[in-house]
N, C-alpha and C. Protein backbone atom coordinates (compact mmCIF):
# COMPACT_ATOMS: atom_id res chain seq x y z
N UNK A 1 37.35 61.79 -12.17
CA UNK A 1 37.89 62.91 -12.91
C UNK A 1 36.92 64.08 -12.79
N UNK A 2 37.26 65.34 -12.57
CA UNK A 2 36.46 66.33 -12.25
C UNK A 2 36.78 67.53 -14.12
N UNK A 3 36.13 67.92 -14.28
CA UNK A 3 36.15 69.20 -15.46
C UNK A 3 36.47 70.24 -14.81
N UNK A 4 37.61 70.73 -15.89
CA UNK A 4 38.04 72.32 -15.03
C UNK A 4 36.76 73.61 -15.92
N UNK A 5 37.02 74.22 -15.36
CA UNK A 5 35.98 75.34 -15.85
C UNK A 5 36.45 75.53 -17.56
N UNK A 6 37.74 75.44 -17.65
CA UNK A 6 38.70 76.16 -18.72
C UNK A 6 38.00 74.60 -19.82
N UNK A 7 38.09 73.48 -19.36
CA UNK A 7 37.67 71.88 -19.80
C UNK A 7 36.26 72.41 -20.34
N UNK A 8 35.41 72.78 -19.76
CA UNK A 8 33.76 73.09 -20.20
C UNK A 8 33.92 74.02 -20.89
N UNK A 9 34.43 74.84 -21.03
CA UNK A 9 34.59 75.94 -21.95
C UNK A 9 35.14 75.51 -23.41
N UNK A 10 36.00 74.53 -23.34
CA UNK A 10 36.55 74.22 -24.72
C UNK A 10 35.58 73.11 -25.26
N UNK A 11 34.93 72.12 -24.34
CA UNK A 11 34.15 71.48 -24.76
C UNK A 11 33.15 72.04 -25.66
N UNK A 12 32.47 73.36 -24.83
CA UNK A 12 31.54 73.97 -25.30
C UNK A 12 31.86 74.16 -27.06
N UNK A 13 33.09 74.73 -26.87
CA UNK A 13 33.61 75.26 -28.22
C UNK A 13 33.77 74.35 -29.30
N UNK A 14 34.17 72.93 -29.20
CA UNK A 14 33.91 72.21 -29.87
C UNK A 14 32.96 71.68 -30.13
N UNK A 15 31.89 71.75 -29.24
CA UNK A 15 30.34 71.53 -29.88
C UNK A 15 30.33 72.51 -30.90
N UNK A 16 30.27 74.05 -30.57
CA UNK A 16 29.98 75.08 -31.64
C UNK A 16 30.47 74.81 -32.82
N UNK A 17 31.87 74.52 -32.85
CA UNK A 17 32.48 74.32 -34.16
C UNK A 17 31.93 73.42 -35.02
N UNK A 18 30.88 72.33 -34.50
CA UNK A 18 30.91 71.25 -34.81
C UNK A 18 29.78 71.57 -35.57
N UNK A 19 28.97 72.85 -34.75
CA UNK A 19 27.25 73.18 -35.10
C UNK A 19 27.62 74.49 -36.42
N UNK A 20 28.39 74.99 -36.71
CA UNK A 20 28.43 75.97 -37.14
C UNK A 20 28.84 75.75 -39.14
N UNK A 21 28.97 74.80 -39.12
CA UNK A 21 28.76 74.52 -40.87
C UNK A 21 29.62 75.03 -41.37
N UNK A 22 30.92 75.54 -40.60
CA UNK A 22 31.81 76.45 -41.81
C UNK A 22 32.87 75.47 -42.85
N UNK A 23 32.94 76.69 -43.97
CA UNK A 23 33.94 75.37 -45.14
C UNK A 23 34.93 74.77 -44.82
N UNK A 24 35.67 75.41 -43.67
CA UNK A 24 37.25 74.98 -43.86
C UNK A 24 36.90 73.75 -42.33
N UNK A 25 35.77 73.60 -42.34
CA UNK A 25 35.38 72.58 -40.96
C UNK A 25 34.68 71.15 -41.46
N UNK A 26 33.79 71.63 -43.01
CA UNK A 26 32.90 70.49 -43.38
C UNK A 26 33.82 69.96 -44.31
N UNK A 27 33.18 68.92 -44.46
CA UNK A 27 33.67 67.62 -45.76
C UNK A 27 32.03 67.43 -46.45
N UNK A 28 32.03 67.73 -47.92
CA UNK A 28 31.39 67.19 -48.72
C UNK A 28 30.07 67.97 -48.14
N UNK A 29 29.98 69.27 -47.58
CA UNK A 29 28.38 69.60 -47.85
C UNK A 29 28.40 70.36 -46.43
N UNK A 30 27.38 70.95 -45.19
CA UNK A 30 27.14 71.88 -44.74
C UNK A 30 26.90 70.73 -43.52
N UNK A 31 27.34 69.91 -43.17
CA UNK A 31 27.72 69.18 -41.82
C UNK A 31 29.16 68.83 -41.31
N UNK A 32 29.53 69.37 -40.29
CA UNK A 32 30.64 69.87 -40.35
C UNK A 32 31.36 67.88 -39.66
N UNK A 33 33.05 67.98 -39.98
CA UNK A 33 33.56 67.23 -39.56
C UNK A 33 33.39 66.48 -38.04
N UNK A 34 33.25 67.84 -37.80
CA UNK A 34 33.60 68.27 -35.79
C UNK A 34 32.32 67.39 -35.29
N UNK A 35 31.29 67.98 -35.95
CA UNK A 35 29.67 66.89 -35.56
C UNK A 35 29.45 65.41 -35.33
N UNK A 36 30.58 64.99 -35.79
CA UNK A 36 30.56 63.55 -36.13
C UNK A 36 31.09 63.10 -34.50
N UNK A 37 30.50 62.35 -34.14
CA UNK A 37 30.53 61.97 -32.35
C UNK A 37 31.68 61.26 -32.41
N UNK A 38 32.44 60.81 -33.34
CA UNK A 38 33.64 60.12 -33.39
C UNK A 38 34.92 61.35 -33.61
N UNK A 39 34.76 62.10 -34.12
CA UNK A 39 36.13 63.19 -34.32
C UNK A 39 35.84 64.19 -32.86
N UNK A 40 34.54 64.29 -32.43
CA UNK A 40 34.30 65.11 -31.48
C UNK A 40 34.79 64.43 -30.57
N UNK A 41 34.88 63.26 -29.99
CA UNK A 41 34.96 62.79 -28.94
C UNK A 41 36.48 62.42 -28.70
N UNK A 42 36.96 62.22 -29.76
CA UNK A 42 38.36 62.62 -29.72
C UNK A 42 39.23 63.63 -29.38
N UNK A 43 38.54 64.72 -29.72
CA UNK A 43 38.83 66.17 -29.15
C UNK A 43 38.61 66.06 -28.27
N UNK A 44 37.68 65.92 -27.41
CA UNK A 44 37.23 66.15 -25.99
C UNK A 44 38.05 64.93 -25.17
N UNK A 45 38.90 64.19 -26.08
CA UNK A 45 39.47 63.74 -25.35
C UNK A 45 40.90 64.04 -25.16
N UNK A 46 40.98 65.01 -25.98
CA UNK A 46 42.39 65.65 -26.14
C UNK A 46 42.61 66.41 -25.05
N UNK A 47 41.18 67.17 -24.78
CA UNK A 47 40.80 68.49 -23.62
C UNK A 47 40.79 68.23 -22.29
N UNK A 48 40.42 66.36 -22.16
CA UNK A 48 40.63 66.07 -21.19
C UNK A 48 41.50 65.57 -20.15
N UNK A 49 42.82 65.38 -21.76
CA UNK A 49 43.96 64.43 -21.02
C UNK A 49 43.97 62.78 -21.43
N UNK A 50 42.98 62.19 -22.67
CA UNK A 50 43.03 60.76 -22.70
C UNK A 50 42.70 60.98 -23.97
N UNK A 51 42.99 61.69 -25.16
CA UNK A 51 42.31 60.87 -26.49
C UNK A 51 42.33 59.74 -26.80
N UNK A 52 42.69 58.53 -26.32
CA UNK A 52 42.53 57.27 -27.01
C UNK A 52 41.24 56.63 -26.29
N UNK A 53 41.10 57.16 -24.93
CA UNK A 53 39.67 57.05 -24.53
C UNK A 53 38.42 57.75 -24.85
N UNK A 54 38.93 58.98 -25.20
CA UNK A 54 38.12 59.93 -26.00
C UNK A 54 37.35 59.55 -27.28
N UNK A 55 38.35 58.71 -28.17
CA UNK A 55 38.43 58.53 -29.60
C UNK A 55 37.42 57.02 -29.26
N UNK A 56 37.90 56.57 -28.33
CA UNK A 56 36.77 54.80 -27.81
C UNK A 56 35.33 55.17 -27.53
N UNK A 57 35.06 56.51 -26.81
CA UNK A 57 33.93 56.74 -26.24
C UNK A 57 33.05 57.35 -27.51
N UNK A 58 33.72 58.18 -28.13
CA UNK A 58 33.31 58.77 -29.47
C UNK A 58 33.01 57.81 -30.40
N UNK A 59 33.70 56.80 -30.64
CA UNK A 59 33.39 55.58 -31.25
C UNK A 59 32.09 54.79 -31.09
N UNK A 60 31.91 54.55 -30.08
CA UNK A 60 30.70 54.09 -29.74
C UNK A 60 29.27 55.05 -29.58
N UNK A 61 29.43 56.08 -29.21
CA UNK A 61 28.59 57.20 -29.73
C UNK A 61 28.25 57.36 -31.06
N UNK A 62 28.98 56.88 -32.04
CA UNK A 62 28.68 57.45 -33.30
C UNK A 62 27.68 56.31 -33.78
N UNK A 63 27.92 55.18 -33.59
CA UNK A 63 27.31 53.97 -34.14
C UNK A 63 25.86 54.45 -34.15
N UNK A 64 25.14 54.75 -32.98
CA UNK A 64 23.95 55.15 -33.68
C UNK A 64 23.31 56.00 -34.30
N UNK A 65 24.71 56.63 -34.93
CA UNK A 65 24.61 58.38 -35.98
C UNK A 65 25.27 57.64 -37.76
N UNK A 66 25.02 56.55 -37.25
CA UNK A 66 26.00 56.00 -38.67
C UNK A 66 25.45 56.60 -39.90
N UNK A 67 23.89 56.48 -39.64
CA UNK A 67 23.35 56.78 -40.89
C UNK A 67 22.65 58.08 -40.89
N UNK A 68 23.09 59.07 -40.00
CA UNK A 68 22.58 60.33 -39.08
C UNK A 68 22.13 61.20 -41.40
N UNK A 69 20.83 62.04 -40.94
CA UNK A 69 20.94 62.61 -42.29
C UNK A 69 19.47 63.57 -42.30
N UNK A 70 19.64 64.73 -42.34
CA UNK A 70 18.65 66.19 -41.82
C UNK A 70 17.85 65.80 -43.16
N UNK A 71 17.12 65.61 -43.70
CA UNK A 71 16.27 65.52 -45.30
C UNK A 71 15.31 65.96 -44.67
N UNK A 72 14.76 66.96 -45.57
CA UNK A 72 13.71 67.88 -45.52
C UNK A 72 13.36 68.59 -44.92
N UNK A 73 14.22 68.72 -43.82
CA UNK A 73 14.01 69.62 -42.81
C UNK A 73 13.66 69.06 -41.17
N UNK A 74 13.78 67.90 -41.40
CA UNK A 74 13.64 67.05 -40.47
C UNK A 74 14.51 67.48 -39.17
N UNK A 75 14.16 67.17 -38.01
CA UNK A 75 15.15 67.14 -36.76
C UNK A 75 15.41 66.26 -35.68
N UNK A 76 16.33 65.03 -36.47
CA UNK A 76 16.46 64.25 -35.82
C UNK A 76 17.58 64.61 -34.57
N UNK A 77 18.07 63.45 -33.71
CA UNK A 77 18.81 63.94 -32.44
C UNK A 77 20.03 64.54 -32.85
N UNK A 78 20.65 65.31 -32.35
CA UNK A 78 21.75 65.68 -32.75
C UNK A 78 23.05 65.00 -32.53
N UNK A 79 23.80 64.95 -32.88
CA UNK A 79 25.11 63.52 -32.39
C UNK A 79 25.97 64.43 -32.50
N UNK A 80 26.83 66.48 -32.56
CA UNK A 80 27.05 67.00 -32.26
C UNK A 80 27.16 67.06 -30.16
N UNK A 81 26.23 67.27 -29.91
CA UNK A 81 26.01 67.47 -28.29
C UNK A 81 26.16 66.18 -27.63
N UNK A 82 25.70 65.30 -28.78
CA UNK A 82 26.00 63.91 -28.14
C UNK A 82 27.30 63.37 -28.09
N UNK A 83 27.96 63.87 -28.82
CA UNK A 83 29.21 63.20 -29.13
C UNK A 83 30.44 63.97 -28.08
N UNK A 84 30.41 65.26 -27.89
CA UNK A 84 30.75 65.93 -27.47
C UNK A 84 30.47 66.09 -26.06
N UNK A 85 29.63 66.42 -25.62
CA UNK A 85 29.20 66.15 -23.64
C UNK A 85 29.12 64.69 -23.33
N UNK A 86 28.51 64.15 -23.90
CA UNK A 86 28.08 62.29 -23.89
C UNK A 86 29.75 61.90 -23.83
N UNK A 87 30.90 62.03 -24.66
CA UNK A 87 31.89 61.87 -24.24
C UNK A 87 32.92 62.45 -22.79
N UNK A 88 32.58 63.43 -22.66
CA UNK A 88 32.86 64.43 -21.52
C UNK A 88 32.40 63.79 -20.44
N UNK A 89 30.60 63.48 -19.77
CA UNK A 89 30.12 63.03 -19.18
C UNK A 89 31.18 61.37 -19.20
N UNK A 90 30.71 60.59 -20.12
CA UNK A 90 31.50 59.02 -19.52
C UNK A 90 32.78 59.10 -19.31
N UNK A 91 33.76 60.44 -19.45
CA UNK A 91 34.61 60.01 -18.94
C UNK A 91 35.18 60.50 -17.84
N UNK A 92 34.15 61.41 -17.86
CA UNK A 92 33.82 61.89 -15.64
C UNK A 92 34.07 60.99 -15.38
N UNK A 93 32.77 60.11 -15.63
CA UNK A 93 31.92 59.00 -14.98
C UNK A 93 33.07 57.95 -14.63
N UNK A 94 33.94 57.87 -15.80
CA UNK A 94 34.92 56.58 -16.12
C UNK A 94 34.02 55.20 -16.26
N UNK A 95 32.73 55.50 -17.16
CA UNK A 95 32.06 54.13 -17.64
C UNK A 95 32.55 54.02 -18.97
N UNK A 96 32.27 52.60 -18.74
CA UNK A 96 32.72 51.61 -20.42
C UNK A 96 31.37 52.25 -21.67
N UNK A 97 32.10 52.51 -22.91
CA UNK A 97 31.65 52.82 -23.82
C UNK A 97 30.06 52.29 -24.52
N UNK A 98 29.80 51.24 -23.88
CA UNK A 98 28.53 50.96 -23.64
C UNK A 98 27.87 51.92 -23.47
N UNK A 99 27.95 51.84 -21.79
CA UNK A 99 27.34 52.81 -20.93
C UNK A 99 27.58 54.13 -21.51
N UNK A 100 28.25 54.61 -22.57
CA UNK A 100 28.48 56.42 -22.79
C UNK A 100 27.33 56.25 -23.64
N UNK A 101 27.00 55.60 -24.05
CA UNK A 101 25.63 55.03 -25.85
C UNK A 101 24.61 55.89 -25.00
N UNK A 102 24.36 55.42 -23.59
CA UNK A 102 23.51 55.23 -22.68
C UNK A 102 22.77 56.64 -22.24
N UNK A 103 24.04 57.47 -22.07
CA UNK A 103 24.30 58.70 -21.34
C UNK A 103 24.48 59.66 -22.91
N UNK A 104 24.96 59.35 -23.76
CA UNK A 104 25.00 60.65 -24.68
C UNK A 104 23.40 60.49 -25.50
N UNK A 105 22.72 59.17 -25.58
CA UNK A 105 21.73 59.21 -26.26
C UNK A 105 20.46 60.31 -25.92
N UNK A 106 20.34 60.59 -24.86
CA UNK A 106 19.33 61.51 -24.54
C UNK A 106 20.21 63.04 -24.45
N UNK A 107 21.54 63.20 -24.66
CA UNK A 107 21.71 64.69 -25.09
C UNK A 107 21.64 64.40 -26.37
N UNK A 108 21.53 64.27 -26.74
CA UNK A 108 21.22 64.05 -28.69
C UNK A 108 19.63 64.86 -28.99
N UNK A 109 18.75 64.23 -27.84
CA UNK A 109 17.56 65.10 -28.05
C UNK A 109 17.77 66.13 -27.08
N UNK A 110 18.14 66.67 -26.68
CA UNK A 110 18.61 68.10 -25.50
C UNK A 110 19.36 68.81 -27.36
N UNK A 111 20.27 68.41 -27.50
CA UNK A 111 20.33 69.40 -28.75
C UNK A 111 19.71 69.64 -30.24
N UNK A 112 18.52 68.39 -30.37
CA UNK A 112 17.63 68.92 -31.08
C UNK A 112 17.31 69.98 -30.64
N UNK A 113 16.70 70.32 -29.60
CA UNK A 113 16.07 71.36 -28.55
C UNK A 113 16.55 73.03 -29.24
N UNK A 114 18.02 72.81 -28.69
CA UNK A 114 19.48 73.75 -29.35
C UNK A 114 19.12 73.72 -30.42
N UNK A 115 19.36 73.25 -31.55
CA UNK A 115 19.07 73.28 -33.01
C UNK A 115 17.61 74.00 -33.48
N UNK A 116 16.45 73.90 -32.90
CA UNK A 116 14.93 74.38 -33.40
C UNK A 116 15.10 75.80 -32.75
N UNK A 117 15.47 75.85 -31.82
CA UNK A 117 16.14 77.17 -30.69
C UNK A 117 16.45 78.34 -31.66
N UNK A 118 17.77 77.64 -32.02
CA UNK A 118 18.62 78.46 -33.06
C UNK A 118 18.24 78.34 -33.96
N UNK A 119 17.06 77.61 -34.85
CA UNK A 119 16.88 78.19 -36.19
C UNK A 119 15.06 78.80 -35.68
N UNK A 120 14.99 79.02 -35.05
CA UNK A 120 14.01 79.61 -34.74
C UNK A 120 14.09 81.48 -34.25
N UNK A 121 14.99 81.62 -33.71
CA UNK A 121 15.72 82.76 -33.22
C UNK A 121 16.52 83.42 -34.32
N UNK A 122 16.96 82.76 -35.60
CA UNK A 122 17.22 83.14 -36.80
C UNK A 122 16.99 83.68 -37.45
N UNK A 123 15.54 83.74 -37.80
CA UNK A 123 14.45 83.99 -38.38
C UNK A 123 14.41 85.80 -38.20
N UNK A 124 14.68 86.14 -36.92
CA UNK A 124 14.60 87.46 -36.56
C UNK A 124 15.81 88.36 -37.15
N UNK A 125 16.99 87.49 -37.86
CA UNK A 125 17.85 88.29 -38.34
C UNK A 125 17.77 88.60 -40.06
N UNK A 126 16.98 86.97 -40.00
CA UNK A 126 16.64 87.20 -42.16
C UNK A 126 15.49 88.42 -42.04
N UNK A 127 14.64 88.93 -40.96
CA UNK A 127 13.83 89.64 -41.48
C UNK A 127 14.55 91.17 -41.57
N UNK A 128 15.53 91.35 -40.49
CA UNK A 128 16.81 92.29 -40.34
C UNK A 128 17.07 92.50 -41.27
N UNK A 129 17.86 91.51 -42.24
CA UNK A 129 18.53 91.43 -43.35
C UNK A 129 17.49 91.89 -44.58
N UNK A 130 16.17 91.41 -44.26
CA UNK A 130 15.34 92.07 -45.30
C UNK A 130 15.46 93.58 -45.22
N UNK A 131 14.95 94.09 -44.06
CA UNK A 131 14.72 95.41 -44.07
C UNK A 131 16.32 96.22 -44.41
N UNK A 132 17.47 95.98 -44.23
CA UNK A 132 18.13 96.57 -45.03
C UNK A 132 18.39 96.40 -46.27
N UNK A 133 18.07 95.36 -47.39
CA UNK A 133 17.84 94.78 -48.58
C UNK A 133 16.69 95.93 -49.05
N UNK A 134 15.82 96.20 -48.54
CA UNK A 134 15.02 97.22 -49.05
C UNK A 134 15.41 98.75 -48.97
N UNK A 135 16.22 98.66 -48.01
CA UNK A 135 17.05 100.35 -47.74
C UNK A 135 18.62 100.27 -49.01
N UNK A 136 18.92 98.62 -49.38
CA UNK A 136 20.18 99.02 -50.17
C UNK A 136 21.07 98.66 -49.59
N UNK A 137 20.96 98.51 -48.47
CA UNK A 137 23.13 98.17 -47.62
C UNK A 137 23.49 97.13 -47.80
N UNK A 138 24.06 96.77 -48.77
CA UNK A 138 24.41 95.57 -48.39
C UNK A 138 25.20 95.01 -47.73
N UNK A 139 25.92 96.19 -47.14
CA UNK A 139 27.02 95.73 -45.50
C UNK A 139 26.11 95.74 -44.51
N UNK A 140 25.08 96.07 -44.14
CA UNK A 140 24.18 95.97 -43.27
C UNK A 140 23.31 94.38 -43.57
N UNK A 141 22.83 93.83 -44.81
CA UNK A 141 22.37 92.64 -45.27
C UNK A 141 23.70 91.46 -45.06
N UNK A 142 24.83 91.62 -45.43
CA UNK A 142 26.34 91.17 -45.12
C UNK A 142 26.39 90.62 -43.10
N UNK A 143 26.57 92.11 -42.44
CA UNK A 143 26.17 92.15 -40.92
C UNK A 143 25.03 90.87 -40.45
N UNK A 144 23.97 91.07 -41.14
CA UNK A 144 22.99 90.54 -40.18
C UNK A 144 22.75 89.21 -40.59
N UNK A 145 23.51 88.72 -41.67
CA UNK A 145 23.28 87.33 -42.42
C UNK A 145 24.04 86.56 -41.43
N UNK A 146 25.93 87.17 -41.01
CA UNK A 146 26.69 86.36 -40.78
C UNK A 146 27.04 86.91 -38.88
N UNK A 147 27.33 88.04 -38.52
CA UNK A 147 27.36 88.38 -37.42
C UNK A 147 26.58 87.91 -36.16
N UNK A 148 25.22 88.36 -36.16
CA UNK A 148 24.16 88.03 -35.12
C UNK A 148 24.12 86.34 -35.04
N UNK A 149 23.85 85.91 -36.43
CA UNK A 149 23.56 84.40 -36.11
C UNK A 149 24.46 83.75 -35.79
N UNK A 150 26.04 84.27 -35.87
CA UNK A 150 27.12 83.75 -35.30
C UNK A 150 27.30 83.48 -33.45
N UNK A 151 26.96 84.79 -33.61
CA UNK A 151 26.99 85.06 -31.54
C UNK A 151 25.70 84.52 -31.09
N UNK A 152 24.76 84.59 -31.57
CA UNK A 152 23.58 83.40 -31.40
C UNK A 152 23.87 82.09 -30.89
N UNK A 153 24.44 81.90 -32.41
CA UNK A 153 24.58 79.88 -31.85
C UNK A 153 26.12 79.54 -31.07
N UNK A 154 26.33 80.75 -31.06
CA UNK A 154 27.94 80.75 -29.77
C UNK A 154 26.94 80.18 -28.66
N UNK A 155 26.55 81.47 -28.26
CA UNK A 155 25.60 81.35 -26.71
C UNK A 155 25.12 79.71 -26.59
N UNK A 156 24.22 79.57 -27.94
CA UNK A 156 23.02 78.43 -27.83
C UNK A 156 23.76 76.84 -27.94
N UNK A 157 25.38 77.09 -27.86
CA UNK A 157 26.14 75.74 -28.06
C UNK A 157 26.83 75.80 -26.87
N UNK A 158 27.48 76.70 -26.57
CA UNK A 158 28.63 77.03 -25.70
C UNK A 158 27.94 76.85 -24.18
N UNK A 159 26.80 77.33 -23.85
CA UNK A 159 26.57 77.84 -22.64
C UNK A 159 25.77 76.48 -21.85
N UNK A 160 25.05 75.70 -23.16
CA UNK A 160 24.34 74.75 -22.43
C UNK A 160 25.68 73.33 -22.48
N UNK A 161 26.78 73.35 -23.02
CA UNK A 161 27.72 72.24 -23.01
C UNK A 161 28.39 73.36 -21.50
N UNK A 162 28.98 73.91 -21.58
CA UNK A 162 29.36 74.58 -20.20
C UNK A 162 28.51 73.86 -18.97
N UNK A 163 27.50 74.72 -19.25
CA UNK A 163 26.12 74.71 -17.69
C UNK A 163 26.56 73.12 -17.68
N UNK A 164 26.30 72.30 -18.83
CA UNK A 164 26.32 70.79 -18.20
C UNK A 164 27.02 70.21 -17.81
N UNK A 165 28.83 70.73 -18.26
CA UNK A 165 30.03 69.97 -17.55
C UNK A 165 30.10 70.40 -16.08
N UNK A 166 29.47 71.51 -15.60
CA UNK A 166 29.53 72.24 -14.76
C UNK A 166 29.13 71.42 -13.62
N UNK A 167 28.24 70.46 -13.55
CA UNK A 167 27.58 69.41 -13.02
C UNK A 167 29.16 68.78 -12.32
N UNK A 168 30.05 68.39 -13.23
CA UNK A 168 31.17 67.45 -12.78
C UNK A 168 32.17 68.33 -12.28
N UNK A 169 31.88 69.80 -12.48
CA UNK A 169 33.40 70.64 -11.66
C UNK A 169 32.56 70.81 -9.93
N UNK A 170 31.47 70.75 -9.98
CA UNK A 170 31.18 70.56 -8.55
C UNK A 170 30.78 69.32 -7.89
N UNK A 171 31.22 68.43 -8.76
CA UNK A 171 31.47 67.04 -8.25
C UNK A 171 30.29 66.57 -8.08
N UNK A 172 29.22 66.80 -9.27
CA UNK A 172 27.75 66.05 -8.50
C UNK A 172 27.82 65.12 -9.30
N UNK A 173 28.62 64.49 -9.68
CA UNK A 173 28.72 62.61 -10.17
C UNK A 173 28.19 61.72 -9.53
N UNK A 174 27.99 60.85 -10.62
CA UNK A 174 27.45 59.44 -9.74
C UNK A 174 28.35 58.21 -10.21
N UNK A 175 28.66 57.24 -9.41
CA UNK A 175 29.47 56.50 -9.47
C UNK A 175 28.74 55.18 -10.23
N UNK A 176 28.98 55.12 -11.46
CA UNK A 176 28.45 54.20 -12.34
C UNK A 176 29.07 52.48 -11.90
């Protein structure tokens, strides 16, 4: 199975959705539904033409996110990127759900990477947001809270799930 360009692009997008914490996306707190390597991988299997293989591969991805949980600031692997390309990737590949454990476990730390990235690059918009907080705007404090860091973690989700399906639209697979 090869990824169409239009395939990496939506993938991408469902990583973002997944990274982006919004209300009408989370259940019970500021981790969104989409993150969960089991609803993600279902999608991506929707995108690909097989959700019930999607929803198998995602399944087995999640098991080692069962007890997935950010406390204190911690940054453990992400199961967003994992759940989401790690599904994409095995079902290029067309390996058994095993083997996806195998292959999404090390993008899990590729989007820690993404995650310190983007809250690191953040930082430059709360100080934004300060300096108009001291001028008074608060459509300018409004702007720089929700705008910038939006198109931020577009780029910082979208572009590296893209770049990586991109691997399988020029057919550099390996036959598992």
């Amino acid at each position: 199975m090869k990824i169409t360009l239009i395939q990496a692009l939506l993938i991408g997008i469902v990583y973002y959705l997944g990274n982006i914490g919004t209300p009408w996306l989370s259940l019970l707190g500021s981790i969104s539904v989409v993150y969960k390597p089991l609803v993600a991988g279902t999608l991506v299997g929707f995108i690909l033409g097989d959700p019930v293989q999607g929803c198998i591969i995602g399944a087995a991805i999640n098991l080692p996110y069962v007890a997935f949980i950010s406390a204190g600031g911690t940054a453990p692997q992400d199961p967003g990127l994992a759940g989401t390309v790690g599904t994409a990737w095995a079902m290029a590949a067309g390996v058994n759900p095993a083997a996806a454990v195998t292959i999404a476990l090390p993008l899990g730390l590729l989007g820690t990477m993404v995650w310190v990235a983007h809250m690191t690059l953040d930082v430059t918009f709360v100080h934004m947001a300060d300096k108009a907080a001291e001028e008074g705007n608060l459509e300018k404090i409004c702007f720089w809270h929700v705008v910038p860091p939006q198109i931020l973690m577009f780029l910082l989700c979208v572009v590296p799930a893209n770049r990586s399906n991109l691997f399988w639209i020029n057919g550099c697979k390996r036959n598992y």
